[in-house]
Protein backbone atom coordinates (compact mmCIF):
# COMPACT_ATOMS: atom_id res chain seq x y z
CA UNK A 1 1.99 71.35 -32.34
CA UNK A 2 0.50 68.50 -29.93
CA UNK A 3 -0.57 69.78 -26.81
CA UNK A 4 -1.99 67.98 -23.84
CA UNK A 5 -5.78 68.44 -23.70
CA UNK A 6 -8.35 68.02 -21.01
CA UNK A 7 -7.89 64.33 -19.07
CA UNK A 8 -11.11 62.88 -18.31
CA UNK A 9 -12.20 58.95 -16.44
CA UNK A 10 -13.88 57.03 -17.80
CA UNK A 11 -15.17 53.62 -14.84
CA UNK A 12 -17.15 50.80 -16.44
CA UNK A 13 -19.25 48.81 -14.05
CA UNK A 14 -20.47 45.75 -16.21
CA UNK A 15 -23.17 44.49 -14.22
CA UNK A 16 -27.15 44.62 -15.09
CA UNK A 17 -29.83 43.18 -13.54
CA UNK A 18 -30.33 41.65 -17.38
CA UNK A 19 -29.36 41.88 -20.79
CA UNK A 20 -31.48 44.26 -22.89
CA UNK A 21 -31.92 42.74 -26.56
CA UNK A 22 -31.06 45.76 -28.02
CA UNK A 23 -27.84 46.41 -26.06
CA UNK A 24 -24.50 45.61 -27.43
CA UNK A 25 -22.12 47.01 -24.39
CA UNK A 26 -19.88 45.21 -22.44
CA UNK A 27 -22.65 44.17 -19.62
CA UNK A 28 -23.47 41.05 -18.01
CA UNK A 29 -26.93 39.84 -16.14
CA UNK A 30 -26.30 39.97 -12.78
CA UNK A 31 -26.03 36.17 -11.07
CA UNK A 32 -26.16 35.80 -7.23
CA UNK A 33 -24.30 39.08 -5.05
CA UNK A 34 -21.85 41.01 -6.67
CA UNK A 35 -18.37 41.23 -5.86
CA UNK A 36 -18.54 45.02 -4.78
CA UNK A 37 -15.61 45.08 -2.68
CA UNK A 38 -13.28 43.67 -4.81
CA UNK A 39 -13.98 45.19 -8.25
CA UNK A 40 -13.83 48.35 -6.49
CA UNK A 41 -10.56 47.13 -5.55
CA UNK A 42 -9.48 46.42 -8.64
CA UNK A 43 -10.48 49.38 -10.10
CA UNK A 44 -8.77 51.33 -7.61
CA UNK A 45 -5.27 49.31 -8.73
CA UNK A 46 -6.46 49.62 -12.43
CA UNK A 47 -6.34 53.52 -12.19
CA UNK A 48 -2.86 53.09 -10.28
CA UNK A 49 -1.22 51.55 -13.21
CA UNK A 50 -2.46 54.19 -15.35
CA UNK A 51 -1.01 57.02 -13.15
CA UNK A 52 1.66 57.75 -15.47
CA UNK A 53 -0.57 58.89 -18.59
CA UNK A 54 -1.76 61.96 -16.15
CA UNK A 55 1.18 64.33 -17.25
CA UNK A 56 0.34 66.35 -13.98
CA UNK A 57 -3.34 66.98 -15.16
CA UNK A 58 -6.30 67.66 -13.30
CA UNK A 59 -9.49 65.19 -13.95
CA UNK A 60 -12.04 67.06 -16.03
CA UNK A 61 -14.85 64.89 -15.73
CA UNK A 62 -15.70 61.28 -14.44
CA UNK A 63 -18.32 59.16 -15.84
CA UNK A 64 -19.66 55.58 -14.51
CA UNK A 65 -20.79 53.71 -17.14
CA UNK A 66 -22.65 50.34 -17.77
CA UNK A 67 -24.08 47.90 -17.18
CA UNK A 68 -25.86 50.07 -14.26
CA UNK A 69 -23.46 51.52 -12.14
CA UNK A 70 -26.76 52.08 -9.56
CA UNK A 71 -26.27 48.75 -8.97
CA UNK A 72 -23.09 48.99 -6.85
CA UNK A 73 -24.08 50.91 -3.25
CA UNK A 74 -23.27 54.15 -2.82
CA UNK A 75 -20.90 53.64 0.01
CA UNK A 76 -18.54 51.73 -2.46
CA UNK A 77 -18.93 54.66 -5.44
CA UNK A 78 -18.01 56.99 -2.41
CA UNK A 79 -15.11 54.81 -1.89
CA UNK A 80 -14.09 54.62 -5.34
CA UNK A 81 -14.23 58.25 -5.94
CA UNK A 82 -12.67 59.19 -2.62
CA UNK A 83 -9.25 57.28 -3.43
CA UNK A 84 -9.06 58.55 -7.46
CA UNK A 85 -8.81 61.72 -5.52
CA UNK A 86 -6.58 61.13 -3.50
CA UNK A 87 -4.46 59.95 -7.02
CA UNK A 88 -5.64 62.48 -9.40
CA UNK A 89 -6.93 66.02 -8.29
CA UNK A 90 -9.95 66.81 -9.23
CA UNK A 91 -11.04 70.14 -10.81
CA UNK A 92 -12.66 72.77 -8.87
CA UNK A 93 -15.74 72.42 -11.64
CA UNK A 94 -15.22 68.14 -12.11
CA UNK A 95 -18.03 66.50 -13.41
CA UNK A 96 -18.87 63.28 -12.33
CA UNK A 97 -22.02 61.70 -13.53
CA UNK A 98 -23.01 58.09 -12.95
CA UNK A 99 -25.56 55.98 -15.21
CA UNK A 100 -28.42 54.73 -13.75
CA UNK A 101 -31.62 52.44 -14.05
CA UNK A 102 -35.07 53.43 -12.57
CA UNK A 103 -35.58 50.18 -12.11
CA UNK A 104 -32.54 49.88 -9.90
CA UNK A 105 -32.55 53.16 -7.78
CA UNK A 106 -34.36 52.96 -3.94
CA UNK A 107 -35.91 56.22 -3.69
CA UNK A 108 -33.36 56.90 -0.85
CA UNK A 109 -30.08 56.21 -2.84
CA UNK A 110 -30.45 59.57 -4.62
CA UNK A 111 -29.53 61.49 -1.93
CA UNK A 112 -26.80 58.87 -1.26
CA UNK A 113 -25.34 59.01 -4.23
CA UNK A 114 -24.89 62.81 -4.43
CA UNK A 115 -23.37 62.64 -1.19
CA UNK A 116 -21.06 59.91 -2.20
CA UNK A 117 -19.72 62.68 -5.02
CA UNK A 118 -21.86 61.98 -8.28
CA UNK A 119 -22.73 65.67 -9.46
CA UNK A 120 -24.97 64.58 -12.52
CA UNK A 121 -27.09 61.47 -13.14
CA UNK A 122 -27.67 59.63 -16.59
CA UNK A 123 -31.20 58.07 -15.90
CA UNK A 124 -31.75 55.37 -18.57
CA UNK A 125 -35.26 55.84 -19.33
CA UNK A 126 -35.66 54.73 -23.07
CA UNK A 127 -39.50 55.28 -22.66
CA UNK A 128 -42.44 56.25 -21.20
CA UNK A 129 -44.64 53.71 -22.77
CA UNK A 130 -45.14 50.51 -20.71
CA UNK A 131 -45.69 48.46 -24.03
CA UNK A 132 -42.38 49.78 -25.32
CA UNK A 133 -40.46 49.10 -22.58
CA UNK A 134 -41.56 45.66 -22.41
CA UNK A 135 -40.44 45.01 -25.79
CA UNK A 136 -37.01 46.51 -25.01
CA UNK A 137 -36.62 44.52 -22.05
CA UNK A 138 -36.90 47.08 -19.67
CA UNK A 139 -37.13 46.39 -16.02
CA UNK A 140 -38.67 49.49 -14.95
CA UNK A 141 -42.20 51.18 -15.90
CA UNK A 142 -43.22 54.36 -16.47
CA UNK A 143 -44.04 55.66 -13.05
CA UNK A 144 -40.68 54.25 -12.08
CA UNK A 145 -38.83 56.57 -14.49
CA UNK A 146 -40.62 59.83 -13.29
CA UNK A 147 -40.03 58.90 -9.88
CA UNK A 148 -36.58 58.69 -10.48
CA UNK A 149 -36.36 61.67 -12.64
CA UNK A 150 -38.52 63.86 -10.17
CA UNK A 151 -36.03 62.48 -7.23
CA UNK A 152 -32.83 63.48 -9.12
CA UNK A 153 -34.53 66.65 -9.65
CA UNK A 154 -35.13 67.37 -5.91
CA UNK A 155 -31.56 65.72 -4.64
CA UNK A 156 -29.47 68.01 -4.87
CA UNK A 157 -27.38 66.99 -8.44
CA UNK A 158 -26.02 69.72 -10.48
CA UNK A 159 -27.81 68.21 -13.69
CA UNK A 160 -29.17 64.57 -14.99
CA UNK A 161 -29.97 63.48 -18.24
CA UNK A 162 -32.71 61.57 -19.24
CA UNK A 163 -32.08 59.03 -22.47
CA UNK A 164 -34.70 58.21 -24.77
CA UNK A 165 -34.86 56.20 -27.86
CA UNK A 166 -36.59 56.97 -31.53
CA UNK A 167 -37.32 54.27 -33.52
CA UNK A 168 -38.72 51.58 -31.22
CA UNK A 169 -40.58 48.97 -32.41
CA UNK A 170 -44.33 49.55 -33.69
CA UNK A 171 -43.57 52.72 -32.50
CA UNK A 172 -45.69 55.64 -34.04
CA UNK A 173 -45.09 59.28 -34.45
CA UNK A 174 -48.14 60.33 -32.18
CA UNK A 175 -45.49 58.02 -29.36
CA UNK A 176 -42.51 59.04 -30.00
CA UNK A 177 -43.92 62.80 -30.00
CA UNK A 178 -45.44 61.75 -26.87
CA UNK A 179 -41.88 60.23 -25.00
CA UNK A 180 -40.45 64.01 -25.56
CA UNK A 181 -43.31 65.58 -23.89
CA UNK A 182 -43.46 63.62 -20.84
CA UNK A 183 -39.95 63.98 -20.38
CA UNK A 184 -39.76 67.60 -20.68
CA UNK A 185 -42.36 67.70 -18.29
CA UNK A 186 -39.85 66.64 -15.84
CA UNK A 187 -37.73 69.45 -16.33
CA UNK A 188 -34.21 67.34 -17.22
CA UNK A 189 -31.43 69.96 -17.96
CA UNK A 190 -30.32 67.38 -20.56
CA UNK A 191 -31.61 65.04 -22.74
CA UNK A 192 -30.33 62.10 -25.04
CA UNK A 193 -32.34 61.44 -27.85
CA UNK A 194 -31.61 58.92 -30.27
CA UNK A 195 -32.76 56.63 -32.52
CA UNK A 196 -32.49 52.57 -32.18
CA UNK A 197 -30.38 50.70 -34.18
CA UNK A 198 -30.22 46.96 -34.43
CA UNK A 199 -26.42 46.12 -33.76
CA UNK A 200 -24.63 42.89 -34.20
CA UNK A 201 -24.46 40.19 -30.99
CA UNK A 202 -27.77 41.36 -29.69
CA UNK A 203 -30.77 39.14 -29.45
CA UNK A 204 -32.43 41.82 -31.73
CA UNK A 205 -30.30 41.09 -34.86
CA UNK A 206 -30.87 37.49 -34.91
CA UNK A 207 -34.52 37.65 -33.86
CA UNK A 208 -34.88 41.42 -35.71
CA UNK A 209 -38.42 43.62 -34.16
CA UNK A 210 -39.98 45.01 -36.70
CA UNK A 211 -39.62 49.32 -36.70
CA UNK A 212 -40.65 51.93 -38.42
CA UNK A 213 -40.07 52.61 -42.41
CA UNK A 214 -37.52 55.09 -43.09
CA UNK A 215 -39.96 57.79 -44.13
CA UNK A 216 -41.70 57.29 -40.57
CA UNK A 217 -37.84 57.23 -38.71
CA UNK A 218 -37.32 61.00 -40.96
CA UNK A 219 -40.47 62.13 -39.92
CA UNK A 220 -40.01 61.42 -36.14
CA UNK A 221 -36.53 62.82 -36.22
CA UNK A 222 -37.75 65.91 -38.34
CA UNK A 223 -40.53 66.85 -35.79
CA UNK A 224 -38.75 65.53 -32.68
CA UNK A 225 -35.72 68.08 -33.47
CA UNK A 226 -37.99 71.25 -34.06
CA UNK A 227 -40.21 70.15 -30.75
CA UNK A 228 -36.95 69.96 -28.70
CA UNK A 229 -36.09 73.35 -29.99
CA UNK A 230 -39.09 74.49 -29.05
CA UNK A 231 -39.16 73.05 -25.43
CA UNK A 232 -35.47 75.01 -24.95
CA UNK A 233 -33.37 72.39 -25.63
CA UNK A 234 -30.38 73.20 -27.85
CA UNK A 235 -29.34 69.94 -30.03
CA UNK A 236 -25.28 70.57 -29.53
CA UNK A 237 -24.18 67.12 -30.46
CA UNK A 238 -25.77 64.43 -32.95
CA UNK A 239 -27.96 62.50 -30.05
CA UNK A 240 -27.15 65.23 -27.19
CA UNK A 241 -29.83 68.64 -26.50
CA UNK A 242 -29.34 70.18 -23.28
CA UNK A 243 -30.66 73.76 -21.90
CA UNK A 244 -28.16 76.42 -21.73
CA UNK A 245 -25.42 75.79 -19.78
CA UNK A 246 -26.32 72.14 -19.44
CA UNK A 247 -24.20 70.43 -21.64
CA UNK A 248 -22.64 66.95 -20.51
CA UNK A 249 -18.67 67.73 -20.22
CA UNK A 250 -17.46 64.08 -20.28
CA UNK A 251 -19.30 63.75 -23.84
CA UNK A 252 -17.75 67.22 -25.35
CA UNK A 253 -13.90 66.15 -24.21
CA UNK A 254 -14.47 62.75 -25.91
CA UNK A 255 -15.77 64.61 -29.38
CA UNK A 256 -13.23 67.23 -29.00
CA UNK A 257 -10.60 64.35 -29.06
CA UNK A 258 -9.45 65.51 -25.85
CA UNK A 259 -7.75 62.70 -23.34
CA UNK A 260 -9.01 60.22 -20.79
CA UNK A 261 -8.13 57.26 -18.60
CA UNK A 262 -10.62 53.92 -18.94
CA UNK A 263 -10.74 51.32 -16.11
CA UNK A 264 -12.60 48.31 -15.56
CA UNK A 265 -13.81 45.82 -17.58
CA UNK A 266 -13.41 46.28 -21.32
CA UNK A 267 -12.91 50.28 -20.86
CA UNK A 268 -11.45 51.79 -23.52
CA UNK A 269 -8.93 54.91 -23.20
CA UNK A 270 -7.25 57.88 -25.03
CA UNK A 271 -3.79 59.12 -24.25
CA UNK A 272 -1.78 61.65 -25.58
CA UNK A 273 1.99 61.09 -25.07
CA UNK A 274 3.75 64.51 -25.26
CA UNK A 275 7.25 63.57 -24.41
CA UNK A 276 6.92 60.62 -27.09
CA UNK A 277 4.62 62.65 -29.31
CA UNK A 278 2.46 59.98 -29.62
CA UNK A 279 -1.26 59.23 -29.20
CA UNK A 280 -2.67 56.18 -27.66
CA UNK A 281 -5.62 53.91 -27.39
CA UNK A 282 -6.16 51.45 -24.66
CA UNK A 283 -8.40 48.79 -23.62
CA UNK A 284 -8.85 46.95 -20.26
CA UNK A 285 -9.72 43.13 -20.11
CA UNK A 286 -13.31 43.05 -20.82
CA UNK A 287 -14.85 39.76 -18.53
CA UNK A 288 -15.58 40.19 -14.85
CA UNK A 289 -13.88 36.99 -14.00
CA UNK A 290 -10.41 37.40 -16.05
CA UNK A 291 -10.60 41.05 -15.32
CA UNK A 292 -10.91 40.87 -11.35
CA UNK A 293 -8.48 37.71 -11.59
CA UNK A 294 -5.65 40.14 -13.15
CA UNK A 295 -2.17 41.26 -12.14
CA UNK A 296 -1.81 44.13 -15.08
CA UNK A 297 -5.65 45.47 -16.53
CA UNK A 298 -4.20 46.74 -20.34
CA UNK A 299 -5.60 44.04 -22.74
CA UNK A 300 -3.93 46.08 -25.69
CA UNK A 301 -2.52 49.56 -26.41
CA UNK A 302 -2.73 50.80 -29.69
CA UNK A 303 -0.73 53.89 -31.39
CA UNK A 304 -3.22 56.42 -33.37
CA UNK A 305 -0.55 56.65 -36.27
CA UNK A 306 0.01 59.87 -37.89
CA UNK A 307 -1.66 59.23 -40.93
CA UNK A 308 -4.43 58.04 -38.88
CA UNK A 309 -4.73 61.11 -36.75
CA UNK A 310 -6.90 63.87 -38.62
CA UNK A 311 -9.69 60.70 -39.84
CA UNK A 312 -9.81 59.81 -36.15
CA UNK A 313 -9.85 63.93 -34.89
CA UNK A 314 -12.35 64.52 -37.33
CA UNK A 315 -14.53 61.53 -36.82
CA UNK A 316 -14.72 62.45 -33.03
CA UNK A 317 -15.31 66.29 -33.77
CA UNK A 318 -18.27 66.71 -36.48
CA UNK A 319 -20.51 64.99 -34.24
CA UNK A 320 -20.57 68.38 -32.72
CA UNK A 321 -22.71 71.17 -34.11
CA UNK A 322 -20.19 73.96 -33.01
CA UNK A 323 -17.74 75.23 -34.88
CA UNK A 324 -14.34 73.61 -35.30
CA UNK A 325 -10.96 75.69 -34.52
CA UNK A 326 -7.82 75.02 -36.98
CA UNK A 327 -5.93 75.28 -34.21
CA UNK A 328 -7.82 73.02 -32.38
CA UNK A 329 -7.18 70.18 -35.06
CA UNK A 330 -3.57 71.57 -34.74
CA UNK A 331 -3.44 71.17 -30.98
CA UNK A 332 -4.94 67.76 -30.76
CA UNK A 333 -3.32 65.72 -33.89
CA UNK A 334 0.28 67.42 -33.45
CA UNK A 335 -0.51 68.22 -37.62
CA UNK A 336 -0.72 71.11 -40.06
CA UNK A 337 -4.30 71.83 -40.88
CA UNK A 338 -3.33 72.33 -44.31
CA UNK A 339 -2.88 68.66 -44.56
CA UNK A 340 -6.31 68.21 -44.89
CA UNK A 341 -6.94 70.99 -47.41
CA UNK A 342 -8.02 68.97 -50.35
CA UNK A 343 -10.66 67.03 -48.37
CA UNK A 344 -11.96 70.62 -47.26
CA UNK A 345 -12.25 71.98 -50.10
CA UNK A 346 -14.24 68.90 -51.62
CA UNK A 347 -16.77 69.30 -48.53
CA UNK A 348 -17.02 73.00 -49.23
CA UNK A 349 -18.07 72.23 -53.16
CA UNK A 350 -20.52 69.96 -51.80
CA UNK A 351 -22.14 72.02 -49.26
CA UNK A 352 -21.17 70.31 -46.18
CA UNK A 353 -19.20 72.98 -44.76
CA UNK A 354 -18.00 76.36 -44.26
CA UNK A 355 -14.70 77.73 -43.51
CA UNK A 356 -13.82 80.80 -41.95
CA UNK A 357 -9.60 81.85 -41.46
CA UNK A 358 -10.18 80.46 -38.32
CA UNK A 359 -13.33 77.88 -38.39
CA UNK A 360 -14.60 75.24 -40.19
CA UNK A 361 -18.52 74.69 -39.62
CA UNK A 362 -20.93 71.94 -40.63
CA UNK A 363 -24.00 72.99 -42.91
CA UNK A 364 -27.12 71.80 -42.35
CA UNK A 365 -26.55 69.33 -44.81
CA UNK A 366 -22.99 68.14 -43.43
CA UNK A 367 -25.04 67.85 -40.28
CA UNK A 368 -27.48 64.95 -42.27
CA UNK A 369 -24.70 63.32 -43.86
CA UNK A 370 -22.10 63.48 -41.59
CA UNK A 371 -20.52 59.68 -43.41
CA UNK A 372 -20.40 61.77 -46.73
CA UNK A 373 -18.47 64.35 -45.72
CA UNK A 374 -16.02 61.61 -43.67
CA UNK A 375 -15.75 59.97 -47.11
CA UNK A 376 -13.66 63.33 -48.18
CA UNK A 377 -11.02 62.54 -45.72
CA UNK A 378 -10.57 58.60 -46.15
């Protein structure tokens, strides 16, 4: 039977002080002083339309997103945050994390920013090397990332996550060993590690870097998992390792297929509809200028049909390591688990997973071919 899950926010600020070649999100350089006020307005009146997907839920988790949300001053993120609460209670536990760039943060807007309500920080480091950095387009160094990552440390934040990126151009193993090391030097409770990928409508993929072989991208993933291991950090999602107790919230409710509101620009939601028993997906206006010039934010809203339902659950929920409830499928695609028998059983002759009465469970080997085992359920 459907049942509401967790509602989390999702707030996309699209700003940047530039594009980054490699980055295909919904950003935009920054040009001249940005409209603070009034996109904060908007966003405020973005949420308000949205008001009747709640259901009388709490928020879970909020997470700023980018662009760089450290960008925008902490006196209008305090703003912001103040008046979703005053629409949507918060958890006692809520998680609210906000991206940020090192090259972005004065050393005084940590504090700031944990004071305006941010609990956790997502610093985007990417790398340690200078060279590297360069090439990714990068507007901070290396001694600005451990500044910031020492700060957030020392300001009073719950957690923060440092990301990093495999992969890089030129990059070798002895480097990319070398990026986990000085990060877990900095003690981050969490860590996003993943590897670069050239993505369409990015100045990489028509002027493509050249990166390392695929027998020099295993080996870097192969030694980079068991060092993380070794430094304490428990790999709990494809890209996501965290210590214990660490893990980022926001990220598990979106792979569980739980729910969550998107506003601003381009922000894309999930909504299940109880009453109707139906499940939704939504997306905002994605330019600034049509976006703040708006009377009603929805660009589209799209039904998840019921034959759609256990692909979509399932695409969301193996890229977590844990194990996977039947009556968590149940709960969040209104369906039988049986319906997906056949496909099970297919994965289970091939190795990719285990089932329990209760669980299914990736292999090791469902875990490295994650799109095979999809293929079972198409």
């Amino acid at each position: 039977m459907l049942t509401l899950p967790p509602l989390s926010l999702y707030i996309h600020i699209p700003w940047c002080v530039q594009k980054c070649p490699y980055c295909d999100f919904n950003s935009h350089g920054q040009n001249g002083e940005l409209p603070q006020q009034e996109y904060v307005d908007a966003l405020i009146e973005d949420l308000s339309q949205d008001l009747h997907y709640v259901q009388g839920r709490q928020l879970h988790t909020i997470f700023i997103g980018g662009g760089t949300p450290s960008l925008f001053e902490a006196a209008q993120i305090k703003r912001l945050l103040t008046r979703v609460n005053e629409m949507i209670p918060f958890s006692d536990q809520i998680e609210i994390t906000m991206e940020a760039n090192p090259g972005t943060l004065e050393h005084d807007d940590f504090d700031a920013y944990c004071q305006a309500g941010v609990t956790r920080l997502s610093i985007g480091v990417q790398s340690f090397s200078s060279d590297k950095l360069n090439l990714l387009g990068r507007i901070h160094d290396k001694n600005e990332a451990v500044v910031a990552a020492e700060k957030a440390l020392t300001s009073g934040y719950k957690s923060f996550n440092l990301d990093l990126m495999h992969g890089l151009p030129n990059q070798s193993f002895d480097e990319a060993m070398a990026d986990i090391d000085t990060a877990a030097k900095l003690s981050p409770p969490h860590l996003s590690w993943y590897q670069l990928t050239i993505e369409q409508n990015t100045l990489f993929h028509s002027k493509p870097p050249q990166l390392p072989d695929d027998e020099a991208l295993w080996h870097i993933y192969e030694q980079g998992q068991q060092k993380l291991a070794e430094l304490g950090y428990e790999q709990y999602e494809i890209s996501a390792y965290a210590k214990p107790g660490y893990q980022c919230q926001h990220n598990i409710n979106y792979w569980q297929f739980g729910d969550y509101l998107g506003i601003g620009c381009g922000a894309h939601g999930k909504i299940t509809q109880l009453a109707q028993n139906k499940i939704l997906r939504t997306v905002k206006i994605k330019h600034p200028k049509g976006y703040l010039a708006a009377d009603d934010y929805t660009f589209d809203t799209i039904e998840v049909t019921t034959e759609e339902r256990p692909l979509e659950y399932l695409m969301n929920r193996f890229r977590l390591m844990s194990a996977m409830p039947k009556v968590e499928f149940e709960q969040r695609t209104g369906l039988s688990h049986k319906i997906i028998a056949d496909g099970i059983e297919t994965a289970k002759s091939k190795k990719l997973l285990t089932e329990t009465q209760t669980h299914w469970e990736l292999t090791t080997k469902g875990k490295m071919f994650v799109n095979e085992l999809l293929s079972q359920f198409c």
